[in-house]
Protein backbone atom coordinates (compact mmCIF):
# COMPACT_ATOMS: atom_id res chain seq x y z
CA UNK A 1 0.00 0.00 0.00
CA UNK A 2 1.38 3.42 -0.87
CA UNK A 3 2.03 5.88 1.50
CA UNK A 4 0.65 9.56 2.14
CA UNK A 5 1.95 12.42 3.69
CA UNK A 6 -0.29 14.64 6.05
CA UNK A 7 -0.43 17.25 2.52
CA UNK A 8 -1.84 14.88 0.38
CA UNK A 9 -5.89 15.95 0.81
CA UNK A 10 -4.34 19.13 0.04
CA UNK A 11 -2.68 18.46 -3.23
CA UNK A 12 -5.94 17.01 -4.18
CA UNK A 13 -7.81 19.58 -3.64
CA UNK A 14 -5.08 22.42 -5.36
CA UNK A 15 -5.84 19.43 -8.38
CA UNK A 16 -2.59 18.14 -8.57
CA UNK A 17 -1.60 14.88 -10.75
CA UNK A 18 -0.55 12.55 -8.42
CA UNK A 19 1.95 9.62 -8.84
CA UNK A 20 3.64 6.82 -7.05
CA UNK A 21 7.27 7.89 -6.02
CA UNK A 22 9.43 5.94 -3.83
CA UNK A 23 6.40 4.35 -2.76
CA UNK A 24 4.25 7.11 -1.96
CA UNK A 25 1.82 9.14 -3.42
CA UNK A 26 3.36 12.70 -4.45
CA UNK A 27 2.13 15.55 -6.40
CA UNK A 28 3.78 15.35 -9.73
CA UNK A 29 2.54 18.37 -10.87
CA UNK A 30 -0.23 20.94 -10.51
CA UNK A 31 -0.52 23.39 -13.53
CA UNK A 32 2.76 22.28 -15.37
CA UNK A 33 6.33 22.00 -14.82
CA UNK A 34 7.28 24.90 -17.08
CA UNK A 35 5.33 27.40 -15.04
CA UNK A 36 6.19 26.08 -11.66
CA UNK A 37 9.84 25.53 -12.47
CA UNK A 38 9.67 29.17 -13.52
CA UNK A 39 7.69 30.32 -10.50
CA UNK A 40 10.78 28.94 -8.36
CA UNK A 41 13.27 30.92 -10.25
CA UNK A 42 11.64 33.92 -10.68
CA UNK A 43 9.47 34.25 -7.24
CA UNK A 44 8.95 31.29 -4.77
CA UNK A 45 7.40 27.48 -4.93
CA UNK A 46 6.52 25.54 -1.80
CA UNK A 47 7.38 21.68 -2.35
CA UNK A 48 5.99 19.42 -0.01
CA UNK A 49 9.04 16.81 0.97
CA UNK A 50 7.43 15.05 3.82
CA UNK A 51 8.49 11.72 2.13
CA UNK A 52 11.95 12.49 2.91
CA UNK A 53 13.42 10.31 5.76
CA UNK A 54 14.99 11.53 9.33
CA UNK A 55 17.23 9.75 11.41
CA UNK A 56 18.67 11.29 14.79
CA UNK A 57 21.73 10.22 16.32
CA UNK A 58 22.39 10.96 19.87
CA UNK A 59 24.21 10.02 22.84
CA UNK A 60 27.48 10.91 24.32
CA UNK A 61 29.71 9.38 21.71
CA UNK A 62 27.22 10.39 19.00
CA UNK A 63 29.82 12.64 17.39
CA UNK A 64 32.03 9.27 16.96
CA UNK A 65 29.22 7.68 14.66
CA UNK A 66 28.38 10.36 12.92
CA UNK A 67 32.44 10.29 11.61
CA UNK A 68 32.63 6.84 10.87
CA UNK A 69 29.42 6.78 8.70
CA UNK A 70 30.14 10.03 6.90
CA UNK A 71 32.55 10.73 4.17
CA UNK A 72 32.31 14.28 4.55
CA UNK A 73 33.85 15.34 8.27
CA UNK A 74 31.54 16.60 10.82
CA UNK A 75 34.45 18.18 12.19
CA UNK A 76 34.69 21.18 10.17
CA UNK A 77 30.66 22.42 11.15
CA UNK A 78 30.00 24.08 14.08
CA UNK A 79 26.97 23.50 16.26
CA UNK A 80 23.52 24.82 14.48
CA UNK A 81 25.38 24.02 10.26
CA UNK A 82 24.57 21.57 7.99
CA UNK A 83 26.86 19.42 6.16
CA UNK A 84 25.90 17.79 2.86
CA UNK A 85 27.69 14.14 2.99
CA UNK A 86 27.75 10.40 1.41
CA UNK A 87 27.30 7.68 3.32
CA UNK A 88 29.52 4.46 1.73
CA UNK A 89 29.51 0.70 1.94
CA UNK A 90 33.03 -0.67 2.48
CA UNK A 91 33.85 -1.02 -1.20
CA UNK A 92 33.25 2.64 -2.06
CA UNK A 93 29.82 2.39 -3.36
CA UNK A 94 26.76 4.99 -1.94
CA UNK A 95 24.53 3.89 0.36
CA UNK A 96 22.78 7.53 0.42
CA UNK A 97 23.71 10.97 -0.23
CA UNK A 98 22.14 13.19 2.40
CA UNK A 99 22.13 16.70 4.59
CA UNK A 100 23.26 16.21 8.24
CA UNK A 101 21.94 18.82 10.72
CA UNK A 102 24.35 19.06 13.59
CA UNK A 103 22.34 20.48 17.03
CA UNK A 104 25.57 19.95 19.01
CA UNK A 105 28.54 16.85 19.70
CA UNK A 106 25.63 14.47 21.00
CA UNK A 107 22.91 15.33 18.61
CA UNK A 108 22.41 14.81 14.96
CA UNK A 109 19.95 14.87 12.73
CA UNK A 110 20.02 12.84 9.14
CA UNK A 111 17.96 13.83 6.47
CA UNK A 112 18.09 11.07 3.55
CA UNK A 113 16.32 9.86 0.28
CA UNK A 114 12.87 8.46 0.76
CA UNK A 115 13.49 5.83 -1.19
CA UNK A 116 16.73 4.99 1.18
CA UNK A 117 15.07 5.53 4.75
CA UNK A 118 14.60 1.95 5.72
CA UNK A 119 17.72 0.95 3.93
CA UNK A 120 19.95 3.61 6.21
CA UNK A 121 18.26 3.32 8.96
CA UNK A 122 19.46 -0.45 8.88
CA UNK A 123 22.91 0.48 7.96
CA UNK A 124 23.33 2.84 10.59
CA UNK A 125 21.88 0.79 13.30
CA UNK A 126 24.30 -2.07 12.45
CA UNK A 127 26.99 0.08 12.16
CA UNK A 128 26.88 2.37 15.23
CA UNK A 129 24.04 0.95 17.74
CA UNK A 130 27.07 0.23 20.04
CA UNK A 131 28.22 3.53 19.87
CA UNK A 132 24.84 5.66 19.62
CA UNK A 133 21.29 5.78 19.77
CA UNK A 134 19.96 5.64 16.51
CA UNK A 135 16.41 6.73 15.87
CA UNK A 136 14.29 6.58 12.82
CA UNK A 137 11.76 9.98 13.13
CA UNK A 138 10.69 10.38 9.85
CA UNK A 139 6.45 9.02 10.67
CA UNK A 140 6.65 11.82 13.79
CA UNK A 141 8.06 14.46 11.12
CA UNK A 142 6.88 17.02 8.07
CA UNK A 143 8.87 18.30 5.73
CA UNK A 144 8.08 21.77 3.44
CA UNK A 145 10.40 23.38 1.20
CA UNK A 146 10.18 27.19 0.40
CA UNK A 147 12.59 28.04 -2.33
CA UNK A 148 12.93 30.96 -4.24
CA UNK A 149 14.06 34.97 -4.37
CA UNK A 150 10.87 35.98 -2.11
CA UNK A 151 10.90 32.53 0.32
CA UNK A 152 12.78 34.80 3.40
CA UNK A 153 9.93 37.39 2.54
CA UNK A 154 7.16 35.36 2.53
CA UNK A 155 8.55 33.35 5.86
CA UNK A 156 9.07 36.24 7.39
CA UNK A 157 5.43 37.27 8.81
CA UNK A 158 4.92 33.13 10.28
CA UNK A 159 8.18 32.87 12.10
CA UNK A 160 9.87 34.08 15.10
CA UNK A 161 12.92 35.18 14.33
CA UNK A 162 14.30 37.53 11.24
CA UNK A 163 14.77 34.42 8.46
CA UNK A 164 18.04 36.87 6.80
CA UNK A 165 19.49 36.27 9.81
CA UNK A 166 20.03 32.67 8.77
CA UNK A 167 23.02 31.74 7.16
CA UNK A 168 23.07 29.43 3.74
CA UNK A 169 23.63 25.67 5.00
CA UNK A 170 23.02 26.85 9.09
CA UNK A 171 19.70 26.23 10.89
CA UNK A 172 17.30 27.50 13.52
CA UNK A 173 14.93 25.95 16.23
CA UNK A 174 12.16 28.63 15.49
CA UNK A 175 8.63 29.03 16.29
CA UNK A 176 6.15 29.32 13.52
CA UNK A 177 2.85 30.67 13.74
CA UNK A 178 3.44 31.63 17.25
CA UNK A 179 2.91 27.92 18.82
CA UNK A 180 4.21 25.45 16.56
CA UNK A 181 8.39 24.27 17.32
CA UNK A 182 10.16 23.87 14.02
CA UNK A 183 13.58 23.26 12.76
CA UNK A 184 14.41 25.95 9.61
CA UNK A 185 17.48 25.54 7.38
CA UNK A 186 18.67 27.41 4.93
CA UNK A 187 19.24 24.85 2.54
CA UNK A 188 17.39 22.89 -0.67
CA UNK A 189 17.95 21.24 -3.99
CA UNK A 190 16.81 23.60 -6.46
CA UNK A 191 19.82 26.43 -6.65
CA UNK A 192 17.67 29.10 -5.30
CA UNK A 193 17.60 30.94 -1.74
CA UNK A 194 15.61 29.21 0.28
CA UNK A 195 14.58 27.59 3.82
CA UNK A 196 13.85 23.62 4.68
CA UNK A 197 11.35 23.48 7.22
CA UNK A 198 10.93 20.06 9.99
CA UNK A 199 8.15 20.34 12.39
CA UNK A 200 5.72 17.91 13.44
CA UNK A 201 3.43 16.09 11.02
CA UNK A 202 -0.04 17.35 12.62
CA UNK A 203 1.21 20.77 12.38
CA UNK A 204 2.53 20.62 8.30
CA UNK A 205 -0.93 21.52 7.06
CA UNK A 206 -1.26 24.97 8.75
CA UNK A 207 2.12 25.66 8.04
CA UNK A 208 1.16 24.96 4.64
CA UNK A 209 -2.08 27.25 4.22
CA UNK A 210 0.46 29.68 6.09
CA UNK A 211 2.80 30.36 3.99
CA UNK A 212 -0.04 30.10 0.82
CA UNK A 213 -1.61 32.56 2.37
CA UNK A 214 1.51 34.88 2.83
CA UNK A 215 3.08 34.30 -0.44
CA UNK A 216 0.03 35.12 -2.46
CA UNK A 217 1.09 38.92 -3.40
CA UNK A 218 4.10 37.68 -4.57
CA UNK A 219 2.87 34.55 -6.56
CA UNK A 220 3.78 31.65 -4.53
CA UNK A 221 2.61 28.65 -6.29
CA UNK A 222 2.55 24.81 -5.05
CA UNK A 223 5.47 22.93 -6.69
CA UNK A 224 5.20 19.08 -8.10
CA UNK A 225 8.23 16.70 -8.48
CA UNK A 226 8.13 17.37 -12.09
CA UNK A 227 9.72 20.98 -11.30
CA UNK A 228 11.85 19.91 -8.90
CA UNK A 229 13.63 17.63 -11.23
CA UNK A 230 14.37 20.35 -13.96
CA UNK A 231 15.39 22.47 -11.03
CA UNK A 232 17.73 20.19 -9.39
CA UNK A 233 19.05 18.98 -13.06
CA UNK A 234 19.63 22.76 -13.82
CA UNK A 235 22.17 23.00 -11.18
CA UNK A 236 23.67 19.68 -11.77
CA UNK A 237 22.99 17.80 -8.64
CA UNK A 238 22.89 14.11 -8.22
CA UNK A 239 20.11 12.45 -7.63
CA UNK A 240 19.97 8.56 -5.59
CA UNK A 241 19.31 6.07 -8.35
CA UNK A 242 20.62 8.27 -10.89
CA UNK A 243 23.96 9.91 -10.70
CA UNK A 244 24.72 8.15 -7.31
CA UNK A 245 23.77 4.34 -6.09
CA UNK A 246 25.14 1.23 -4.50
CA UNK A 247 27.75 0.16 -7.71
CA UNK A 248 28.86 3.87 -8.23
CA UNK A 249 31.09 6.08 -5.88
CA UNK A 250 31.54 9.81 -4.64
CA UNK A 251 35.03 9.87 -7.03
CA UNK A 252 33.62 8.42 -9.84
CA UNK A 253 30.35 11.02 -9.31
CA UNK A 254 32.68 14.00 -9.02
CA UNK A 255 32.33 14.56 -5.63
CA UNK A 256 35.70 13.81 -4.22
CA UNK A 257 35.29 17.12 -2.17
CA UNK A 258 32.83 16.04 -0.28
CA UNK A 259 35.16 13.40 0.79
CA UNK A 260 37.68 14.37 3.66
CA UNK A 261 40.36 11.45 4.17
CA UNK A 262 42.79 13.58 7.19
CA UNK A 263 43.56 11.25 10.25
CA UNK A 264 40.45 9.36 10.45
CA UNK A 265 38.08 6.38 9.84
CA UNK A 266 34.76 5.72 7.94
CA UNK A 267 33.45 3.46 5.91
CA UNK A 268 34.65 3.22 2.54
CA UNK A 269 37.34 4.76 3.02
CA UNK A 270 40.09 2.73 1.50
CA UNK A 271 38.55 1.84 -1.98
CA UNK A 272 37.87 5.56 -2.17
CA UNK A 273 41.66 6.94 -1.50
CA UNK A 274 43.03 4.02 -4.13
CA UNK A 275 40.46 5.35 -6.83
CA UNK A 276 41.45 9.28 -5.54
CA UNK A 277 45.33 8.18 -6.20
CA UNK A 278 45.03 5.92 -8.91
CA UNK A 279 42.22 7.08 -11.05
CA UNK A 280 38.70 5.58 -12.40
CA UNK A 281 37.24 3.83 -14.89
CA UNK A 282 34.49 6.40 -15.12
CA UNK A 283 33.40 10.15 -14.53
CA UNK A 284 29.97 11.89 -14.53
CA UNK A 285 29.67 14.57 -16.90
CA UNK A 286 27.16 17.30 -17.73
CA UNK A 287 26.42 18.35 -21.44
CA UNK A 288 24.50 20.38 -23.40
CA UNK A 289 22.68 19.45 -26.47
CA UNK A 290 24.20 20.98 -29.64
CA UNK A 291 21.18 19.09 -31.93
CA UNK A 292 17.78 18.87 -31.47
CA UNK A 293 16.44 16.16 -29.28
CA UNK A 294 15.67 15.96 -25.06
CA UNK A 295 18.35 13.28 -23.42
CA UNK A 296 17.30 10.65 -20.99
CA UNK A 297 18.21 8.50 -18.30
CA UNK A 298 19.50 5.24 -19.82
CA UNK A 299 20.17 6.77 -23.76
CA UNK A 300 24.31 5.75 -24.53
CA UNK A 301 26.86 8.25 -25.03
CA UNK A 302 28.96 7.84 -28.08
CA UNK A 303 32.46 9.05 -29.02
CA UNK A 304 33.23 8.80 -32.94
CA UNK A 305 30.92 6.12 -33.42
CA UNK A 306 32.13 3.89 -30.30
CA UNK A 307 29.53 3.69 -27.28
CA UNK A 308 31.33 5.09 -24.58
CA UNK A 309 28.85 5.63 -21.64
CA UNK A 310 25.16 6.52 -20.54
CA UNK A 311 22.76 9.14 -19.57
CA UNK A 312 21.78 9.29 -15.84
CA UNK A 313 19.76 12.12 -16.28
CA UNK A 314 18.11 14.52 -19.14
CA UNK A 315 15.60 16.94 -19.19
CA UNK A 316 14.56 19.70 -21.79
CA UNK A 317 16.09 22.64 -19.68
CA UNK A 318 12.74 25.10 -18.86
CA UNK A 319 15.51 28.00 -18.36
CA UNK A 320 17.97 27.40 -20.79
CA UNK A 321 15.12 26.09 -23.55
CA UNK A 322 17.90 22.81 -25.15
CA UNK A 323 18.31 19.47 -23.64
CA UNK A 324 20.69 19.26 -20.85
CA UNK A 325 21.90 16.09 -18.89
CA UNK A 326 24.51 14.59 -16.95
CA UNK A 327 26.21 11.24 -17.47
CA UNK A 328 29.24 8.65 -17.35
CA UNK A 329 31.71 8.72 -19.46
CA UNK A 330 35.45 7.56 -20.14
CA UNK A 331 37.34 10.14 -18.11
CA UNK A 332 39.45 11.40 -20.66
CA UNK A 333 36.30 12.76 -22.26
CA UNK A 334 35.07 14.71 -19.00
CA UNK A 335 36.87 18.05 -20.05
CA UNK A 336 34.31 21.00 -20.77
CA UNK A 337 33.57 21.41 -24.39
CA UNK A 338 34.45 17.78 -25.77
CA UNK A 339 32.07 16.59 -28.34
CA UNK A 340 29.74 13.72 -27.79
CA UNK A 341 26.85 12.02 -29.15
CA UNK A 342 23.58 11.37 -27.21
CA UNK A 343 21.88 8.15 -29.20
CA UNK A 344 17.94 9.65 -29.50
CA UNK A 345 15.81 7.20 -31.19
CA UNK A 346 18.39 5.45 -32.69
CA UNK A 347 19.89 8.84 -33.70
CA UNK A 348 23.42 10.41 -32.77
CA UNK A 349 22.60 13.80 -31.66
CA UNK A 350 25.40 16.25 -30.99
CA UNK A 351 26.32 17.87 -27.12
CA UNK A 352 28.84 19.31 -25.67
CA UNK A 353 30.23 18.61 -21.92
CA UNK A 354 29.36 21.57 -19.87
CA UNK A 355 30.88 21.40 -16.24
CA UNK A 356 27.79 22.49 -13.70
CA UNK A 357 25.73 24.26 -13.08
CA UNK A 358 23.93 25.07 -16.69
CA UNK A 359 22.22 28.12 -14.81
CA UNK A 360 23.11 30.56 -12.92
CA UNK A 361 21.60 33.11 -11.11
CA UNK A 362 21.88 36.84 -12.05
């Protein structure tokens, strides 16, 4: 049986298509992904991400899990910042990639793929349940998104505190609508400013109509996965299952900075240093259609006729108006501006390797 968030009587009634995603049902869209990609961008979209997982991690040696599952270091955050990390099986490979919240050296709070929860939850406990209390929250939680140039404007009349005074990748324990306890971050997945907001699940509703309600003047409009695919794709981030899964690592994804060796130990990190030092087989590319034609996930990449890797993602770019997409190719074709061919329907269609993001902000 598919699962519901506590927004999904609301999507229906703002007559959004829903689909299965992950295993629950999520608003794929509401009046299109063009205009609510380009609502985001130009104004503000709320995004309802209440299928996302969270796992805490507490205790006094808390801060000693949280080092040995993460490939990024905890280290280098203060109290109240967020760290975007992998999390790695011994061999290298991703178990999740995910946002870590740290509320202090005995607290932590994981937010990972929905798709993933049960799977990392599982890791983590068999991993660290000797070291830490490990605590899967995501049925007590909510999740909303508000991204976009007016989101601190539009939060700013339902919250507690002055949301500028919130730095990018730091969070908040705030109040919102003058009773309800939330956790705010600066932080999302579409390239835009914008806050993340956790609070209890009875409470995501009104928090919902809340910041509907306050973002109407500046045309706020209810965003569907659809849009927030374009708009993660735009900026070139990975996405679990895509770019990222269990038979493909942080190096070969281009991510080796969000890998921090230094005088430490977590999991994967061996296999990961040798591929660092010695090289891969494989490197994730973006590119940008030169010929007609909209790339997908799965399409093969050729080089001069010879296949020489595949599409992870592709998307006709709502900002940009060409195909864009990332991929994996042979690494000495990962420099920006090589020529490659994206097989469309059994035809070679020219793009060029772009390094992210294809848009930028003004």
């Amino acid at each position: 049986m598919l699962k519901r968030t506590p927004l999904y009587n609301t999507h229906v009634s703002l007559g959004a298509r829903i689909v299965d995603f992950a295993g629950w049902e999520m608003p794929v869209q509401y009046k299109g992904v063009i205009e609510e990609h380009n609502a985001v961008r130009s104004s503000c979209g709320l995004f309802d991400v209440s299928h996302m997982g969270e796992i805490e991690i507490s205790g006094p040696k808390a801060l000693d899990a949280v080092r040995l599952l993460m490939t990024n270091d905890i280290e280098r955050v203060v109290d109240g910042q967020c760290q975007y990390t992998l999390l790695c099986y011994p061999d290298g490979g991703v178990v999740d990639d995910c946002i870590v919240y740290r509320y202090n050296r005995d607290r932590f709070l994981f937010c990972v793929n929905a798709s993933n929860t049960d799977k990392v939850f599982d890791w983590m406990q068999k991993q660290v349940s000797g070291l830490a209390l490990v605590e899967n929250l995501s049925s007590e939680l909510g999740q909303i998104a508000i991204q976009g140039p007016s989101a601190p404007d539009i939060l700013r009349p339902i919250i507690d505190i002055d949301p500028d005074d919130v730095e990018h990748f730091h969070f908040v324990l705030a109040e919102l609508n003058g009773h309800i306890e939330a956790l705010v971050s600066r932080t999302g997945y579409t390239g835009e400013d914008g806050f993340e907001i956790y609070l209890p699940s009875d409470d995501t509703v009104e928090v919902w109509n809340s910041l509907m309600e306050a973002g109407k003047g500046f045309g706020i409009q209810p965003i569907g996965l659809g849009a927030r695919d374009t708009l993660r794709l735009e900026m070139g981030y990975p996405l679990y299952g895509h770019e990222l899964s269990e038979k493909l690592t942080p190096i070969e994804a281009g991510l080796g900075k969000y890998v921090k060796f230094g005088d430490r130990e977590f999991l994967g990190q061996k296999p990961l240093k040798q591929q660092k030092e010695a090289g891969v087989s494989k490197a994730l590319v973006g590119f940008r259609m030169k010929d007609p034609g909209i790339p997908r996930a799965d399409y093969e990449i050729f080089k001069d006729g010879k296949k020489t890797g595949w599409v992870t993602s592709g998307t006709s770019s709502p900002s940009l108006k060409t195909g864009i997409g990332m991929g994996y190719v042979e690494p000495e074709l990962k420099e920006p501006g090589t020529e490659i061919e994206i097989m469309i329907r059994n035809r070679a269609a020219k793009a060029e390797v772009i390094k992210p993001p294809f848009y930028k902000r003004a």
